[in-house]
PDB file of N, CA and C in Angstrom:
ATOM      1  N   UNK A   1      -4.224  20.929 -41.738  1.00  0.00           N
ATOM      2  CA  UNK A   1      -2.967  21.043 -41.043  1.00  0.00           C
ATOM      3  C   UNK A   1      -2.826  19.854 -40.101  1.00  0.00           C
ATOM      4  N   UNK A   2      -1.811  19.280 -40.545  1.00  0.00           N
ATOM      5  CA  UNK A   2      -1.382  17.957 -39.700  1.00  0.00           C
ATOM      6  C   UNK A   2      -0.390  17.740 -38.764  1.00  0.00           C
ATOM      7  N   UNK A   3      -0.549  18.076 -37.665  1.00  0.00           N
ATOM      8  CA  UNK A   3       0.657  17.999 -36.428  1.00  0.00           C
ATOM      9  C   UNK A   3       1.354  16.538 -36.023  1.00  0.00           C
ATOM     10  N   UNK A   4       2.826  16.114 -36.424  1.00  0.00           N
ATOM     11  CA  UNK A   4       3.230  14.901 -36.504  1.00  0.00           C
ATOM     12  C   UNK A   4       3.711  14.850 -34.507  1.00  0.00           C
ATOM     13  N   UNK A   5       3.740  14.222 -33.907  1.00  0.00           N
ATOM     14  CA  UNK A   5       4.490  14.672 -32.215  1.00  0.00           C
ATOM     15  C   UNK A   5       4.742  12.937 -32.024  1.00  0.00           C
ATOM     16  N   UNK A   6       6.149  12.631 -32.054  1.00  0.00           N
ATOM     17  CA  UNK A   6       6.695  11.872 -31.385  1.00  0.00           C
ATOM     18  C   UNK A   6       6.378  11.632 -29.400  1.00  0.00           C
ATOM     19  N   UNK A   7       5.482  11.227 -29.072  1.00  0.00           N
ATOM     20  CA  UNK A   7       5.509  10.573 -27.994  1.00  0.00           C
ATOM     21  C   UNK A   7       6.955  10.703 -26.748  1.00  0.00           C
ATOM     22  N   UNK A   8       7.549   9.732 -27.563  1.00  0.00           N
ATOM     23  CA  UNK A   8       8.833   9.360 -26.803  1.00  0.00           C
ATOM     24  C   UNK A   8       9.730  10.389 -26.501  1.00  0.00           C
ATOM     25  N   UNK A   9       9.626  11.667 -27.117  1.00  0.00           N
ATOM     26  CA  UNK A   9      10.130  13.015 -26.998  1.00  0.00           C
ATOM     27  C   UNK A   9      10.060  13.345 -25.736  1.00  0.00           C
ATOM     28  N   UNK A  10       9.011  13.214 -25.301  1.00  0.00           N
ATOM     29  CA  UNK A  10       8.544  13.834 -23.693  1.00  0.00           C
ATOM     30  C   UNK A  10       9.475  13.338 -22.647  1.00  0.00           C
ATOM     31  N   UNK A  11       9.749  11.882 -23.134  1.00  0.00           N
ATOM     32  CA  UNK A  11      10.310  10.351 -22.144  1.00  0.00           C
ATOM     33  C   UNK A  11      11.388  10.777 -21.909  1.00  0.00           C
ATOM     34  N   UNK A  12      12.012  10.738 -23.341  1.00  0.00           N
ATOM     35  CA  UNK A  12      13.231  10.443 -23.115  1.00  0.00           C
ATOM     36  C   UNK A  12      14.396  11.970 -22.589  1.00  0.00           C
ATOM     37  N   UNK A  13      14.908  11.831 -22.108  1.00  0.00           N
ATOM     38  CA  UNK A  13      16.466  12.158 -21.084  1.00  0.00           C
ATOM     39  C   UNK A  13      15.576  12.944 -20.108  1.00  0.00           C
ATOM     40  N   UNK A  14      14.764  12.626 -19.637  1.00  0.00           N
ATOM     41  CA  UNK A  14      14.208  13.324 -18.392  1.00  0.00           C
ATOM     42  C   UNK A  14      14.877  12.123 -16.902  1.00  0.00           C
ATOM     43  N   UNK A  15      14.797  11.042 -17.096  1.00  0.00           N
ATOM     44  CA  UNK A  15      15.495  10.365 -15.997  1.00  0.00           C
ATOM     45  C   UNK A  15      17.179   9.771 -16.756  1.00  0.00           C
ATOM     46  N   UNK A  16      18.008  10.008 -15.915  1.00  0.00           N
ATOM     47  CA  UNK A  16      19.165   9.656 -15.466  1.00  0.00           C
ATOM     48  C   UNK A  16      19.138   8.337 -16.458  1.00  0.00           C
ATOM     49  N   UNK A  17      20.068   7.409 -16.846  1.00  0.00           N
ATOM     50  CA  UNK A  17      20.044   5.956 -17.475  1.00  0.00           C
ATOM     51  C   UNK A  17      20.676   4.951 -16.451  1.00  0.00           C
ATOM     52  N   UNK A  18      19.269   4.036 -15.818  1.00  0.00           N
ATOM     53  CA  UNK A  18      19.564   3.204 -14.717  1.00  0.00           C
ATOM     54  C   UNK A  18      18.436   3.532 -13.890  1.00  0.00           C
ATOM     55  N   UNK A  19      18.110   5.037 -14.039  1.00  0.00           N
ATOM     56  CA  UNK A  19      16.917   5.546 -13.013  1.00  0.00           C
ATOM     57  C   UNK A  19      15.565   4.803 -12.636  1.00  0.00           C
ATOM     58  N   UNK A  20      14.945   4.331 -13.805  1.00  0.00           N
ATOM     59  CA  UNK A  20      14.054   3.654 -14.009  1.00  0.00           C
ATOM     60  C   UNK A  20      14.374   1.961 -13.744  1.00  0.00           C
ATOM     61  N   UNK A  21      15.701   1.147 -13.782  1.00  0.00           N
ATOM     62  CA  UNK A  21      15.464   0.356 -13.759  1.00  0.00           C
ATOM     63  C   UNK A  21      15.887   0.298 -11.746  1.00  0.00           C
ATOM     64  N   UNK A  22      16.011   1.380 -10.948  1.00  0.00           N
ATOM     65  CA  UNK A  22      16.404   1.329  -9.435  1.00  0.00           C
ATOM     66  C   UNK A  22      15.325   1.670  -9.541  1.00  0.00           C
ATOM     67  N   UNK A  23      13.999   2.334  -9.556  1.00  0.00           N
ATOM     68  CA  UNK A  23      12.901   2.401  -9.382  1.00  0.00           C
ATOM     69  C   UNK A  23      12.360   1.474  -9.242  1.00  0.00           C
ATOM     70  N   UNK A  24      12.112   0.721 -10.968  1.00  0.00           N
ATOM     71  CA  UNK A  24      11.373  -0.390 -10.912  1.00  0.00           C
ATOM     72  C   UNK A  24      11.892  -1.765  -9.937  1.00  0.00           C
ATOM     73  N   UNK A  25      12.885  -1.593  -9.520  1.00  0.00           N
ATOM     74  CA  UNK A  25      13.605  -2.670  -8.177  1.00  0.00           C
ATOM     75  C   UNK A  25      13.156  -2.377  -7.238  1.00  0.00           C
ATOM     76  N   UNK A  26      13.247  -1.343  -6.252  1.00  0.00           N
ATOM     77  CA  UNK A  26      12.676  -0.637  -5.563  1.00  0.00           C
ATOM     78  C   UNK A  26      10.982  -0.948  -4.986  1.00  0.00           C
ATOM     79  N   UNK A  27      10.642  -0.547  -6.073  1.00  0.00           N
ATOM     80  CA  UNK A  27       9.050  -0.701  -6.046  1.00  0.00           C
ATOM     81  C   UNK A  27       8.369  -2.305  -6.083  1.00  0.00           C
ATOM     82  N   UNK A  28       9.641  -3.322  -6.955  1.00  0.00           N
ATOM     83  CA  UNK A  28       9.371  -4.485  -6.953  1.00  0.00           C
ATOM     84  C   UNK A  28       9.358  -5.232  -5.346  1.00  0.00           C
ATOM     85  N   UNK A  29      10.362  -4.973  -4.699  1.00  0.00           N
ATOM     86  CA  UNK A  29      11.473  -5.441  -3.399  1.00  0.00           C
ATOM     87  C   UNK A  29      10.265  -4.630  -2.772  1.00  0.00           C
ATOM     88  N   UNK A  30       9.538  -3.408  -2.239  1.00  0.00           N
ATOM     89  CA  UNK A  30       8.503  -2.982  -1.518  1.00  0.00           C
ATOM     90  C   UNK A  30       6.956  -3.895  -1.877  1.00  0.00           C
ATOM     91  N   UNK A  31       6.793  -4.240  -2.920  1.00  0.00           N
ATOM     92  CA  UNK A  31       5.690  -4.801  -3.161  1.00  0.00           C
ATOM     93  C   UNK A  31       5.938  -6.521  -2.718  1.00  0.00           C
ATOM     94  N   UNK A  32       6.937  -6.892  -2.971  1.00  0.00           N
ATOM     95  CA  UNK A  32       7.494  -8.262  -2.279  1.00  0.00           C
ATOM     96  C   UNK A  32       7.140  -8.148  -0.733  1.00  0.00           C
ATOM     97  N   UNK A  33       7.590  -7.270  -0.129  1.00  0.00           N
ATOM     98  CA  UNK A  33       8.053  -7.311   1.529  1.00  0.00           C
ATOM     99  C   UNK A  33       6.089  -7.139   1.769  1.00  0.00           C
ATOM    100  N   UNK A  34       5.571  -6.396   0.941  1.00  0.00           N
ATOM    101  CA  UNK A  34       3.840  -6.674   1.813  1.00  0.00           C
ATOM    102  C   UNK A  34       3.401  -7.438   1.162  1.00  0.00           C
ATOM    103  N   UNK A  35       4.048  -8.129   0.687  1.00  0.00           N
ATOM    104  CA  UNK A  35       2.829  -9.581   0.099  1.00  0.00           C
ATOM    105  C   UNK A  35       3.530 -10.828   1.186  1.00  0.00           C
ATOM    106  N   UNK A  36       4.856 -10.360   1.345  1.00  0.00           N
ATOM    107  CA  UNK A  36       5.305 -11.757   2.401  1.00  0.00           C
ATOM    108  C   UNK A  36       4.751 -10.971   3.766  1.00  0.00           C
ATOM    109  N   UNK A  37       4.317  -9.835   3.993  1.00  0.00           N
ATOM    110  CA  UNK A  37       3.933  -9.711   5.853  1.00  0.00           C
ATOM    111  C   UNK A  37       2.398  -9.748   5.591  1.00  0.00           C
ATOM    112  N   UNK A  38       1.722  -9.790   4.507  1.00  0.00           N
ATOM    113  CA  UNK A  38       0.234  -9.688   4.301  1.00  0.00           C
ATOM    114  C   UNK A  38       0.444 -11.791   4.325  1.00  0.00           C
ATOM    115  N   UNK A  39       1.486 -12.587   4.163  1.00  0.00           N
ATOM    116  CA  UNK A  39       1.232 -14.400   3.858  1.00  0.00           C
ATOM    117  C   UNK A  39       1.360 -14.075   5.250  1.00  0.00           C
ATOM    118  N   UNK A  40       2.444 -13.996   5.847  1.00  0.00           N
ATOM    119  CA  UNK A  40       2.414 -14.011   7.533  1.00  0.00           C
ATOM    120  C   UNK A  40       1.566 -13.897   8.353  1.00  0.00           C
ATOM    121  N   UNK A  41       0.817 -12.585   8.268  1.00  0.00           N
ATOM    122  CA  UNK A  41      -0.660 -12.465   8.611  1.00  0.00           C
ATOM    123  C   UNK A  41      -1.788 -12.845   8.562  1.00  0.00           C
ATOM    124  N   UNK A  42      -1.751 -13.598   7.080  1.00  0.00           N
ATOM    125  CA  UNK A  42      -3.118 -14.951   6.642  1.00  0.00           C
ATOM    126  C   UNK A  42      -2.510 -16.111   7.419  1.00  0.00           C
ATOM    127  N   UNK A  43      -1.407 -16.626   7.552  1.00  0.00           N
ATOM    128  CA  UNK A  43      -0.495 -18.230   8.155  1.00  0.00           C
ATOM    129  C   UNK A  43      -0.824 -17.956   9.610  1.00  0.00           C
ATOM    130  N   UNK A  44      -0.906 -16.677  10.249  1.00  0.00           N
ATOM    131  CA  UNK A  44      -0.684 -16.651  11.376  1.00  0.00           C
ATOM    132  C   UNK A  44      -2.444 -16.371  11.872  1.00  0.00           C
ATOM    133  N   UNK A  45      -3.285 -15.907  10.892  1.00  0.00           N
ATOM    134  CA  UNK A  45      -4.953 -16.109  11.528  1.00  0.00           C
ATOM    135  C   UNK A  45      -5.656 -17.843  11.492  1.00  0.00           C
ATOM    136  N   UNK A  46      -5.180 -18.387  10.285  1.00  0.00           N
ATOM    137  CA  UNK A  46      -5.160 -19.491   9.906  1.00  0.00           C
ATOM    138  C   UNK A  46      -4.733 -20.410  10.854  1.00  0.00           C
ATOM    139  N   UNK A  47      -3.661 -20.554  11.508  1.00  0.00           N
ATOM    140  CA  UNK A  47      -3.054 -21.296  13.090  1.00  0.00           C
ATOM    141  C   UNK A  47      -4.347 -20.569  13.863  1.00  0.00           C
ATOM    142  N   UNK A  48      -4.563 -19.835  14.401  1.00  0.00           N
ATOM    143  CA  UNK A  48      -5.345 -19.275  15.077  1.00  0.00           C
ATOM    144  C   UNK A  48      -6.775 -19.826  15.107  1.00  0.00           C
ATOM    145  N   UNK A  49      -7.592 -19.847  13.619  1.00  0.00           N
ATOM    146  CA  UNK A  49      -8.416 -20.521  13.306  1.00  0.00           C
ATOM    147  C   UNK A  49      -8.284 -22.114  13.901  1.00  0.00           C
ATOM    148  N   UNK A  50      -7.182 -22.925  13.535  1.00  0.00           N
ATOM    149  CA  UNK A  50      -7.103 -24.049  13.639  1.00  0.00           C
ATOM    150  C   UNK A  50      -7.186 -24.636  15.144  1.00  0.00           C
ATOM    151  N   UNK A  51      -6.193 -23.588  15.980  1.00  0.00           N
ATOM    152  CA  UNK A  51      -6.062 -24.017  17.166  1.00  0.00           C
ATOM    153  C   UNK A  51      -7.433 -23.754  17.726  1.00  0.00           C
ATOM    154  N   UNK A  52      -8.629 -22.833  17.571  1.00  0.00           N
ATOM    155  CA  UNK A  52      -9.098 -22.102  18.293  1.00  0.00           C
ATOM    156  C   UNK A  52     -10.390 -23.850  17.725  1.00  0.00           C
ATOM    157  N   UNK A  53     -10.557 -24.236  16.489  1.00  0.00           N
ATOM    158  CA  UNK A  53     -11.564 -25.269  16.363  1.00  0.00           C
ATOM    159  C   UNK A  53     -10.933 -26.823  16.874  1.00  0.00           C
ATOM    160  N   UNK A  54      -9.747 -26.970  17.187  1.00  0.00           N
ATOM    161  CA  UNK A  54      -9.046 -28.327  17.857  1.00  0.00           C
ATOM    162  C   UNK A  54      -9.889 -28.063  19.037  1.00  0.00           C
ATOM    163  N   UNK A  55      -9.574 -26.854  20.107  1.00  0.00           N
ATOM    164  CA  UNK A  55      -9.725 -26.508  21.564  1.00  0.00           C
ATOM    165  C   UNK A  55     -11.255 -27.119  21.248  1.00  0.00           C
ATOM    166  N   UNK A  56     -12.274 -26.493  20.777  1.00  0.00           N
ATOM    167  CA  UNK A  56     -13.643 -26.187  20.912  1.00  0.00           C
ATOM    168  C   UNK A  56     -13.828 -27.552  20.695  1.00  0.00           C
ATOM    169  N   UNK A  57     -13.305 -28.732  19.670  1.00  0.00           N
ATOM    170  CA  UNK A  57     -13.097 -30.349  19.365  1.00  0.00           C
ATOM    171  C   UNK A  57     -12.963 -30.593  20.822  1.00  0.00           C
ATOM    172  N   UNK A  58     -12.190 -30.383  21.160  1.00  0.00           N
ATOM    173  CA  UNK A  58     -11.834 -31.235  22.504  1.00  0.00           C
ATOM    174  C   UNK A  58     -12.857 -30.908  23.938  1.00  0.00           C
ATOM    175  N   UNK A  59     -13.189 -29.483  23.982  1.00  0.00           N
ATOM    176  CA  UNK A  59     -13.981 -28.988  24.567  1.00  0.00           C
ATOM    177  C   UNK A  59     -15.359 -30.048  24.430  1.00  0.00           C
ATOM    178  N   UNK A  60     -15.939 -29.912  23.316  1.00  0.00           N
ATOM    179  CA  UNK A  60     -17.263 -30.743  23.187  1.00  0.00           C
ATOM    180  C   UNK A  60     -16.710 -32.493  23.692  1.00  0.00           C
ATOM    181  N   UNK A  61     -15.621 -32.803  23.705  1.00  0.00           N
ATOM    182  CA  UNK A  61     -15.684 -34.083  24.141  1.00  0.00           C
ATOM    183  C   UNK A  61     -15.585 -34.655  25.792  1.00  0.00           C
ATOM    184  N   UNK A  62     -15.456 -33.831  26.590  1.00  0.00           N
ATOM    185  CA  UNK A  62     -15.412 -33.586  27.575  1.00  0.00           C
ATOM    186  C   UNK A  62     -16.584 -33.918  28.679  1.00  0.00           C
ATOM    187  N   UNK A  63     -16.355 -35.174  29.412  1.00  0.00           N
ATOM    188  CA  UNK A  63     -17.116 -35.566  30.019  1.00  0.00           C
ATOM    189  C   UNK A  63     -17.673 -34.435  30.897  1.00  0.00           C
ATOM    190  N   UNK A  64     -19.062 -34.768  32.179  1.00  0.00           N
ATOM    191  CA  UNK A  64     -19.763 -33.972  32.791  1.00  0.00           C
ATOM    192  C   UNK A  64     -18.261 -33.862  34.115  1.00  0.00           C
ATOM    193  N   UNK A  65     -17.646 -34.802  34.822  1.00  0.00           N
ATOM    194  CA  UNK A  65     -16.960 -34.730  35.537  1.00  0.00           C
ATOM    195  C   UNK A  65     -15.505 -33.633  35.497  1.00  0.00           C
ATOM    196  N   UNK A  66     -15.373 -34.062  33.873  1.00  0.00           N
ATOM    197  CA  UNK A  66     -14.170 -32.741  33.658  1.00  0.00           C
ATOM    198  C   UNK A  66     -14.190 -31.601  33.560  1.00  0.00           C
ATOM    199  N   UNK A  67     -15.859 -31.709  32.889  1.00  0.00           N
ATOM    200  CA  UNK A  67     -16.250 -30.011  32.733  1.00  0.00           C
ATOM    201  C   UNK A  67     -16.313 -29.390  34.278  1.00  0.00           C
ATOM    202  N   UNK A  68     -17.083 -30.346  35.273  1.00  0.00           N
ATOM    203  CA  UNK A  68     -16.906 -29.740  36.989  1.00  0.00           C
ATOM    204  C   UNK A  68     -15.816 -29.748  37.513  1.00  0.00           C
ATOM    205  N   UNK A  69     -14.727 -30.081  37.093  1.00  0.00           N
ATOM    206  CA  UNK A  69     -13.175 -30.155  37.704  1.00  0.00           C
ATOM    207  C   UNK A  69     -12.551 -28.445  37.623  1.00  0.00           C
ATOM    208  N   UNK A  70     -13.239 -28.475  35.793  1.00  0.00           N
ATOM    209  CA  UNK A  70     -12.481 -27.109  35.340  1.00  0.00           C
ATOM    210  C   UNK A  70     -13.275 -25.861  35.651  1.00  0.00           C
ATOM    211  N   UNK A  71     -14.622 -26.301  35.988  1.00  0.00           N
ATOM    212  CA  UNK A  71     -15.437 -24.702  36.725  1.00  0.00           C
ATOM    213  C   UNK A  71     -16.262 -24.684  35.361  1.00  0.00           C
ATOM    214  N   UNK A  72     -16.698 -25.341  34.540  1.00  0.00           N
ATOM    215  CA  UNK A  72     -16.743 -25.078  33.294  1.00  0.00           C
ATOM    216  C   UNK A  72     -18.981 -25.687  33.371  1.00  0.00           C
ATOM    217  N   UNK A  73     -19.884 -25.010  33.037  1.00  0.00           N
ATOM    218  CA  UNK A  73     -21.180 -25.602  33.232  1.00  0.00           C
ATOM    219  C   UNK A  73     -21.269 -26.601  31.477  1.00  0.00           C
ATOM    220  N   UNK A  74     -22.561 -26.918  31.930  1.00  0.00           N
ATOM    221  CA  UNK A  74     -22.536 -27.436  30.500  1.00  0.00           C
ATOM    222  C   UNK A  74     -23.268 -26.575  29.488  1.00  0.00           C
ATOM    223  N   UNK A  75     -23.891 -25.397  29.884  1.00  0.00           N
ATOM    224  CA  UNK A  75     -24.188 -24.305  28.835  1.00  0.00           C
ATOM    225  C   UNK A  75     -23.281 -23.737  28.637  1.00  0.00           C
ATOM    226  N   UNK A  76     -22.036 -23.251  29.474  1.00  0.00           N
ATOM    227  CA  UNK A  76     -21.025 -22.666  28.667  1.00  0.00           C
ATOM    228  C   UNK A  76     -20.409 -23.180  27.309  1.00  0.00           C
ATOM    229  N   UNK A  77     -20.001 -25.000  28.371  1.00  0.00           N
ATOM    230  CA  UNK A  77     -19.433 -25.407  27.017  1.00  0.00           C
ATOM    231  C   UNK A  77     -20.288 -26.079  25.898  1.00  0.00           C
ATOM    232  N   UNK A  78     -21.453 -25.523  26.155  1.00  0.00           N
ATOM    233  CA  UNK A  78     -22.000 -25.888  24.778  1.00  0.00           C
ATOM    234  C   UNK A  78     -22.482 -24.585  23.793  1.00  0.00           C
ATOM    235  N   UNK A  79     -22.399 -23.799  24.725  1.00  0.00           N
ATOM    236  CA  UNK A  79     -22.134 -22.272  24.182  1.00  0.00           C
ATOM    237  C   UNK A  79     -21.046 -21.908  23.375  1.00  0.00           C
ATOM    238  N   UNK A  80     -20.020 -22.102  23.980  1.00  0.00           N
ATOM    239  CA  UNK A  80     -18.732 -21.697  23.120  1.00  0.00           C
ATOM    240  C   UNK A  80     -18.299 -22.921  22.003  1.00  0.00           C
ATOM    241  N   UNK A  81     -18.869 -24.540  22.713  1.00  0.00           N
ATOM    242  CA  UNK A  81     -18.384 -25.102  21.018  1.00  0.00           C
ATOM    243  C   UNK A  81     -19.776 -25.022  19.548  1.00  0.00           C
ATOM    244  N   UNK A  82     -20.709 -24.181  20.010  1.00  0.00           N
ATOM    245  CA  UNK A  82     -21.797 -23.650  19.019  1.00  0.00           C
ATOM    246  C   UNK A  82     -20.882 -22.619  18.253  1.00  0.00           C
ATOM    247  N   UNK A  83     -19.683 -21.940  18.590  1.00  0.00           N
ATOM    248  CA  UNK A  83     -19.486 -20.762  17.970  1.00  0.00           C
ATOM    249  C   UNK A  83     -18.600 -21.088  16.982  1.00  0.00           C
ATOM    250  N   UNK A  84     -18.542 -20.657  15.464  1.00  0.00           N
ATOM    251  CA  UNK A  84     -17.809 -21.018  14.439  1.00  0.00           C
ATOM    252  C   UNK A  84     -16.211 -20.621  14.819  1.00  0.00           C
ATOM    253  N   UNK A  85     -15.644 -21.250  14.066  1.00  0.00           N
ATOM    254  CA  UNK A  85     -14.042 -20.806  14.339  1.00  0.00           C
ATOM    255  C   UNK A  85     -13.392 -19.576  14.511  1.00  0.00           C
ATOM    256  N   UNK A  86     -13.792 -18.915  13.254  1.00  0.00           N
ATOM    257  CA  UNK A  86     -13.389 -17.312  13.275  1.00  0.00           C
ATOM    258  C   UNK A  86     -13.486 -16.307  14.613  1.00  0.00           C
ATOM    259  N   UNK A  87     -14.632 -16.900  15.156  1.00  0.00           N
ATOM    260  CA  UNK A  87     -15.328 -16.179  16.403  1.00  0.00           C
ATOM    261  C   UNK A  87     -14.486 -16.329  17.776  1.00  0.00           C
ATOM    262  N   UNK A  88     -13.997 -15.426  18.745  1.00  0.00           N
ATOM    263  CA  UNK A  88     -13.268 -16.105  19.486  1.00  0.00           C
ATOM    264  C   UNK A  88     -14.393 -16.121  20.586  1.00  0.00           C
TER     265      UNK A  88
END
C-alpha cells in the first residue's frame, strides 16, 4: 500500500496572497536595522581603540618635565602605555 501526499497541500491557502512576501520584508528591514546598529557599535569601539593607542603614543613620548607638569610619575606612565589598546 502506497500513500501518494502532495507536500504543497499543507502550504498552500493557509496565508493570505502577499502575506509571505510582507513577512519576508519585514524580517529582511529587521535583520538590516541590527546589522547597521551591530557596524555602529564595531565603528564606534574601533575609534575608541584608535584614540585610546594615539593617547598612550603620545603619552610614551613625553618628556620627564611634562610628565611633572601633569602630576603624572614615570611608573604610571609607563604603566598605562604597557597596556594593549583594548584595555582601558
Amino acid at each position: 500500500m502506497t500513500i501518494n501526499q502532495n507536500c504543497s497541500d499543507t502550504i498552500v491557502g493557509q496565508l493570505p496572497t502577499g502575506t509571505t512576501d510582507l513577512n519576508w520584508r519585514r524580517w529582511l528591514g529587521e535583520g538590516l536595522a541590527l546589522l547597521a546598529a551591530d557596524a555602529r557599535d564595531l565603528f564606534g569601539v574601533l575609534v575608541r581603540w584608535q584614540k585610546r593607542s594615539q593617547s598612550r603614543f603620545e603619552l610614551a613620548s613625553l618628556d620627564e618635565r611634562t610628565l611633572k607638569d601633569l602630576g603624572i610619575s614615570r611608573g604610571d606612565r609607563d604603566w598605562e602605555v604597557a597596556k594593549p589598546f583594548w584595555r582601558e
